[in-house]
N, C-alpha and C. Protein backbone atom coordinates (compact mmCIF):
# COMPACT_ATOMS: atom_id res chain seq x y z
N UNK A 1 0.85 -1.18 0.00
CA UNK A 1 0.00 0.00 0.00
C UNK A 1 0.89 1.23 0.00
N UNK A 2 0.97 2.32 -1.06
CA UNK A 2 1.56 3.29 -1.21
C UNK A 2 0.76 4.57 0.29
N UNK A 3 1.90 5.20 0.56
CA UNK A 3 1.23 6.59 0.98
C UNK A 3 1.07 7.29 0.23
N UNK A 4 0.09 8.14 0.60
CA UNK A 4 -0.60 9.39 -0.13
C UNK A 4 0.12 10.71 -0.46
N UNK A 5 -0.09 11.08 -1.87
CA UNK A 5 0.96 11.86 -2.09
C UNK A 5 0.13 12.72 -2.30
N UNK A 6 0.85 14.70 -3.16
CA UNK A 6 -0.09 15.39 -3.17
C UNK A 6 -0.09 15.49 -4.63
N UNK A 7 -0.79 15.61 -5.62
CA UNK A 7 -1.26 15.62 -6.80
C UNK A 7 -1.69 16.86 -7.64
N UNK A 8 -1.39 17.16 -8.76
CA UNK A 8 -2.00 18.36 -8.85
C UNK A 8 -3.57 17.49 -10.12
N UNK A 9 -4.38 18.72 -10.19
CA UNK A 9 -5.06 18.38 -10.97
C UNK A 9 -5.29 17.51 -12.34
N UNK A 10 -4.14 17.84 -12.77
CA UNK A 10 -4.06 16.82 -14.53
C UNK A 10 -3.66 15.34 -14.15
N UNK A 11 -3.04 15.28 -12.88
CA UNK A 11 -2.59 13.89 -12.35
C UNK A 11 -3.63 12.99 -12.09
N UNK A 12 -4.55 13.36 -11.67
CA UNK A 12 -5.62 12.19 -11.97
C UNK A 12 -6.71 12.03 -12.58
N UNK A 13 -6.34 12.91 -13.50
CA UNK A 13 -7.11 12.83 -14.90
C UNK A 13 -6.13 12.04 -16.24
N UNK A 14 -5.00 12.12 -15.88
CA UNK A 14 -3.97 11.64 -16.79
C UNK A 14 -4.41 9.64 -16.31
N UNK A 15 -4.12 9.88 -14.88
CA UNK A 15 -4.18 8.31 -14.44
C UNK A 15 -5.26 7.54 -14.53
N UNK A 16 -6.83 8.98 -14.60
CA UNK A 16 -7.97 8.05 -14.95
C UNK A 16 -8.02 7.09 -16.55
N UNK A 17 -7.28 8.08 -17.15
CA UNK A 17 -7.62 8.27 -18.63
C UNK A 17 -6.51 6.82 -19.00
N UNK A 18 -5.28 6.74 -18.38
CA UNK A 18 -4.25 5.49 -18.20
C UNK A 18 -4.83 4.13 -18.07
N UNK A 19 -5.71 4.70 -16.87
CA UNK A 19 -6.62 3.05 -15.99
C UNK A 19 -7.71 2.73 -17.33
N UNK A 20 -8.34 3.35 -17.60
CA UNK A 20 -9.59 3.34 -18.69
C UNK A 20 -8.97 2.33 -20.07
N UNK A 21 -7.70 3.04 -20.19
CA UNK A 21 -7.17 2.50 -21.69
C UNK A 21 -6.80 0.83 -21.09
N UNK A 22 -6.75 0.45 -20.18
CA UNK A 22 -5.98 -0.40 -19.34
C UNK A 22 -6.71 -1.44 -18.91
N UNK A 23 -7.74 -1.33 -19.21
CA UNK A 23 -8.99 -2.42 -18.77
C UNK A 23 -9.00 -2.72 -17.28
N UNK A 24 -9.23 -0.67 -17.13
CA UNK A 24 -9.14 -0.73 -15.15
C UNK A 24 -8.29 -1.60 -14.57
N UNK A 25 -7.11 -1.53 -14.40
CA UNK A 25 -6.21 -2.47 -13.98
C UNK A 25 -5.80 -1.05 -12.59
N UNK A 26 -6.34 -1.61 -11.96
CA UNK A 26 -6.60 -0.43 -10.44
C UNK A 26 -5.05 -0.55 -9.58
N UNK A 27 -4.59 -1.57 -9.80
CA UNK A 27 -3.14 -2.19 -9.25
C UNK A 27 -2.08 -1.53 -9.79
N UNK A 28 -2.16 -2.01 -11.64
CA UNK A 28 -0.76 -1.50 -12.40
C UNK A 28 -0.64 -0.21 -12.09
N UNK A 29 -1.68 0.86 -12.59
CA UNK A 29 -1.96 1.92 -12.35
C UNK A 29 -1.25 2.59 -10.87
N UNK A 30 -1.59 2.06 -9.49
CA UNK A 30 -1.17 2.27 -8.61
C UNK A 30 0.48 1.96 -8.46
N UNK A 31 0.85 1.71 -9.05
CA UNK A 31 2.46 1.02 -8.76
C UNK A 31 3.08 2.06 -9.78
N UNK A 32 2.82 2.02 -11.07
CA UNK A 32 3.25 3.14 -12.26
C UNK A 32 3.26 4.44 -11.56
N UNK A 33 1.80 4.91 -11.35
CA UNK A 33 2.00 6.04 -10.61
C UNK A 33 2.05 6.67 -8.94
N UNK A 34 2.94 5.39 -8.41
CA UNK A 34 3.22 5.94 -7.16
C UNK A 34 1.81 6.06 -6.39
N UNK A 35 0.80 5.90 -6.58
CA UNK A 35 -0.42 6.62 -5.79
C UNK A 35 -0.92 4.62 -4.99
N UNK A 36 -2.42 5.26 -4.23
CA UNK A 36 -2.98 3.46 -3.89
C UNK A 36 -3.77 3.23 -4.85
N UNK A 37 -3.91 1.86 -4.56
CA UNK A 37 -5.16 1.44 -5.58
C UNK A 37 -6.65 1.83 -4.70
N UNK A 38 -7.02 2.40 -3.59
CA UNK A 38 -7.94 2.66 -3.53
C UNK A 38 -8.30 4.31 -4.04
N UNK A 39 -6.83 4.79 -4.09
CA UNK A 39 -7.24 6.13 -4.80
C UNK A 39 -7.53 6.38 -6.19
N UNK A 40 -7.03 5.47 -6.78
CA UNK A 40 -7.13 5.15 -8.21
C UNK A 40 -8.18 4.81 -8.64
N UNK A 41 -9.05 3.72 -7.64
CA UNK A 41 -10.29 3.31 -7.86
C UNK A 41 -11.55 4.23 -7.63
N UNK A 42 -11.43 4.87 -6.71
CA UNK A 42 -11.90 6.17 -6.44
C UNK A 42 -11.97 7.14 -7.92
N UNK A 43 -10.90 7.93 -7.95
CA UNK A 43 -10.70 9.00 -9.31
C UNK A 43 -11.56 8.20 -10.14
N UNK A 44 -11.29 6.56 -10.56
CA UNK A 44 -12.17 6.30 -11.38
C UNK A 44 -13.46 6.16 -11.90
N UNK A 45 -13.86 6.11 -10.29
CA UNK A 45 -15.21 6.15 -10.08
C UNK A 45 -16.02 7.51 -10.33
N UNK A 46 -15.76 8.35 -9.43
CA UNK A 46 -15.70 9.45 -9.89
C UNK A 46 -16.11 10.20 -11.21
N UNK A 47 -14.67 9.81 -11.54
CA UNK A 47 -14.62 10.47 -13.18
C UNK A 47 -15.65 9.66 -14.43
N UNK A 48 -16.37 8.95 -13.77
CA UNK A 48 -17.53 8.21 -14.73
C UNK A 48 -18.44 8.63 -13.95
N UNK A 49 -18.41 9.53 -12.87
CA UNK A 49 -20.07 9.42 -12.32
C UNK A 49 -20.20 10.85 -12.98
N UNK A 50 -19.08 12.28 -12.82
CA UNK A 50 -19.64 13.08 -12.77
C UNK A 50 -17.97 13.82 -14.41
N UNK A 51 -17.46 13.11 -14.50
CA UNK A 51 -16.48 13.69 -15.44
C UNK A 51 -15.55 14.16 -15.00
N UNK A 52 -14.60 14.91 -15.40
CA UNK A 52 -13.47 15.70 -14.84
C UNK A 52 -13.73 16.56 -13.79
N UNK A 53 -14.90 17.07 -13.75
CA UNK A 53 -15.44 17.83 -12.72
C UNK A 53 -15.39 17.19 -11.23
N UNK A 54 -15.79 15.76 -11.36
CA UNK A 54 -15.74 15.34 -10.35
C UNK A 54 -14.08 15.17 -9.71
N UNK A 55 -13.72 15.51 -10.28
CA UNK A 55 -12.07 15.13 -9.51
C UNK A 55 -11.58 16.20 -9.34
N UNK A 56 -11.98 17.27 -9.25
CA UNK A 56 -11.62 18.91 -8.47
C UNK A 56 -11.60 18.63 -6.79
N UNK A 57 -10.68 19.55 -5.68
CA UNK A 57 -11.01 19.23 -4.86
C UNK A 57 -11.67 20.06 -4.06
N UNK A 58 -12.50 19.69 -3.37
CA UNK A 58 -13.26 21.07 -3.12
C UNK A 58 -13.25 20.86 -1.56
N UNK A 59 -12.16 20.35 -0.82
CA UNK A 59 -12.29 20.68 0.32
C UNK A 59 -12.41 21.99 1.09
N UNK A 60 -12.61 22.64 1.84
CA UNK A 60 -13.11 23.55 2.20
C UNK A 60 -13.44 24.77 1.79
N UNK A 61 -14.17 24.64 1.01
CA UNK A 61 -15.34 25.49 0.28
C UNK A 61 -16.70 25.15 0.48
N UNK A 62 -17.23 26.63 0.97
CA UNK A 62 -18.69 26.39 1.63
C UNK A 62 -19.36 26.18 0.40
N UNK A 63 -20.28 25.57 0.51
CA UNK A 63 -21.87 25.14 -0.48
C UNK A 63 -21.93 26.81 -1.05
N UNK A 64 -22.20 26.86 -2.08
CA UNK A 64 -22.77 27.84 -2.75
C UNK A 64 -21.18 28.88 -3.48
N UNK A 65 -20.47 28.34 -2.99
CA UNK A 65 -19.22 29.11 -3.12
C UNK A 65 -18.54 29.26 -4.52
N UNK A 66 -18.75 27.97 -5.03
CA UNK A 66 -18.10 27.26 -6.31
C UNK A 66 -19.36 26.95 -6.82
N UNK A 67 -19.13 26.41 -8.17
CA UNK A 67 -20.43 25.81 -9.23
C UNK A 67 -20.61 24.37 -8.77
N UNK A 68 -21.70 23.89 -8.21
CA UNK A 68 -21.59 22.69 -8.12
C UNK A 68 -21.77 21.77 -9.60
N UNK A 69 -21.22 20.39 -8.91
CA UNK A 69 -21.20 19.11 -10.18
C UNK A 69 -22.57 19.09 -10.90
N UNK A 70 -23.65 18.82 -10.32
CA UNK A 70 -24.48 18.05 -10.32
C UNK A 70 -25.78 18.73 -10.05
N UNK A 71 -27.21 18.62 -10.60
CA UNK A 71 -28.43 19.75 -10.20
C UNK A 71 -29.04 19.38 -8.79
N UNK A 72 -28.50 18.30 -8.13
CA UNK A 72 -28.97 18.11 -6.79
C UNK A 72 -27.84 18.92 -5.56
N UNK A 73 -26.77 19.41 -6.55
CA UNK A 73 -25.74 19.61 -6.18
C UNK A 73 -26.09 21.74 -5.97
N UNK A 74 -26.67 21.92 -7.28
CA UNK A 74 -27.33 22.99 -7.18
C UNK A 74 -28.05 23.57 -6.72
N UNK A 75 -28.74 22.70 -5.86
CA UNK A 75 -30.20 22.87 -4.83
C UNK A 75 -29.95 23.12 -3.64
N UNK A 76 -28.48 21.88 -3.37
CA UNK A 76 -27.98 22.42 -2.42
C UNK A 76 -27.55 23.37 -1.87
N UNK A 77 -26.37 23.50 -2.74
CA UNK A 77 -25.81 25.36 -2.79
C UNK A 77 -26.96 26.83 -2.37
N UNK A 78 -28.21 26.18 -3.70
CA UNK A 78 -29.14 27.25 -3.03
C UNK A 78 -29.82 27.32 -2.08
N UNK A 79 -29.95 26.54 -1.12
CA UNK A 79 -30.57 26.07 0.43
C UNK A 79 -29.56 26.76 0.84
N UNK A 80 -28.61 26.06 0.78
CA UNK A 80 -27.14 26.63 2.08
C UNK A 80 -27.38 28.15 2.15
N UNK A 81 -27.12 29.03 0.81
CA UNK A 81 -26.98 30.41 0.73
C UNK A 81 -28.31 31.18 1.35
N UNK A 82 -29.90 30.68 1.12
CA UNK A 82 -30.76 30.63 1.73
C UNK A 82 -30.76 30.65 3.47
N UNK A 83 -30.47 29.80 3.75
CA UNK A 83 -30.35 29.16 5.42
C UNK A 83 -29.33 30.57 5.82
N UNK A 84 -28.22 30.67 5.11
CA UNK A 84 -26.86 31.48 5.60
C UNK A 84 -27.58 32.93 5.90
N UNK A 85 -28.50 33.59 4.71
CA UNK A 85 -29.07 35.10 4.34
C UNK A 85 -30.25 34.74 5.44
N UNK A 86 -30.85 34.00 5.76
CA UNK A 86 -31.90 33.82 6.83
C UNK A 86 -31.25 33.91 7.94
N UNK A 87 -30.32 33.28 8.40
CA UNK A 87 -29.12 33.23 10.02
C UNK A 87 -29.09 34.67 9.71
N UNK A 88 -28.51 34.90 9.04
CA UNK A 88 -27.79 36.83 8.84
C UNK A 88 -29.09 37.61 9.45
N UNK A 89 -30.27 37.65 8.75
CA UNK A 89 -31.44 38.06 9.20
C UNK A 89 -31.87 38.36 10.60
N UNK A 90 -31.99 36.99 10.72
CA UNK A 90 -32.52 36.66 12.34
C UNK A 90 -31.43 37.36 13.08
N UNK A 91 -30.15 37.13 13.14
CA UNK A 91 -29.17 37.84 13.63
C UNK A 91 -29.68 39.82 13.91
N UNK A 92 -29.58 40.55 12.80
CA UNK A 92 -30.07 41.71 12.89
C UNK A 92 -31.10 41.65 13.40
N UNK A 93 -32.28 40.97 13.32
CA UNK A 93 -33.77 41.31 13.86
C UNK A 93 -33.34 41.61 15.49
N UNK A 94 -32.82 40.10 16.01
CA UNK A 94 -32.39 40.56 17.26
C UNK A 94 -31.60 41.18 18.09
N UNK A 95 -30.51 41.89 17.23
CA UNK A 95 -29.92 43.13 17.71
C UNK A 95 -30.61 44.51 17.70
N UNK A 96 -31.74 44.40 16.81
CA UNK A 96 -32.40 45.92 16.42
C UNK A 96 -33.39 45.74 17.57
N UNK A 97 -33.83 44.37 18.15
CA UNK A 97 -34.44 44.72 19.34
C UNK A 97 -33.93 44.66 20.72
N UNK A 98 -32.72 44.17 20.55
CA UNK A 98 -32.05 44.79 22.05
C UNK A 98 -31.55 45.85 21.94
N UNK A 99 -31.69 46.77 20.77
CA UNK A 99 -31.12 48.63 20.45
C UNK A 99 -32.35 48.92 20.97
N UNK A 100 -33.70 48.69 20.77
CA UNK A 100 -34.75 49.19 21.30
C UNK A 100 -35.24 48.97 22.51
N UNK A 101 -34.29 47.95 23.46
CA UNK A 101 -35.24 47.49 24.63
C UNK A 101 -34.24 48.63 25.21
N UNK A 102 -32.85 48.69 24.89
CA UNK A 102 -32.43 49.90 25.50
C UNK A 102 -32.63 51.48 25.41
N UNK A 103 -32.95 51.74 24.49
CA UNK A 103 -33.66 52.72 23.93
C UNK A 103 -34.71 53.38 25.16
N UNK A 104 -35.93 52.13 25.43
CA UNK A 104 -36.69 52.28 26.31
C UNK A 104 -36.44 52.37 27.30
N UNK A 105 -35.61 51.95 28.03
CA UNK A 105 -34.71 51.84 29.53
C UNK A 105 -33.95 53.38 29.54
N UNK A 106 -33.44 53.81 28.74
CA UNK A 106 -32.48 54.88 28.74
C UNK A 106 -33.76 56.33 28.58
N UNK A 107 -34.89 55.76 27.93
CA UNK A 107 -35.60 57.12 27.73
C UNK A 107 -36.59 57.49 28.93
């Protein structure tokens, strides 16, 4: 089992595109390019569910931030940004009424 290395983008699009010609050989693949075979199997998966897109990494990036993959992916994003502008909301409502409960106390 290889450790995990860091990759840039064309790297596992090069290795999906390697494994594919290769009759998914999830092993050779892993040994050629230094990486595991569960990462390999992964990218591959991936890259047939959702395309190159799917192998971007989008660790920490909030929902709505980036374009999502996928239109369930889109729904999401627009809930999140929704939920976020509603928190923001509620937030002000209840500062504008503790400006006014003091307001009343002070007048």
């Amino acid at each position: 089992m290889s450790k995990a290395r860091k990759t840039t983008f064309e790297e596992p699009i090069e290795i999906v595109h390697d494994c594919l010609m290769n009759q998914r050989n999830y092993g050779q693949m892993a040994i050629k390019y230094q990486v595991s075979y569960q990462q390999v199997r992964n990218w591959v998966l991936k890259y047939e569910a959702m395309g190159e897109i799917g192998l971007q990494d989008r660790r920490g990036h909030r929902a709505g931030t980036i374009p999502s993959r996928t239109p369930e992916g889109t729904m999401h994003d627009q809930l999140a940004i929704q939920e976020r502008r509603i928190k923001q909301l509620e937030m002000e409502n209840n500062l504008l009424k503790k400006v006014r409960a003091f307001e009343r106390m002070w007048n």
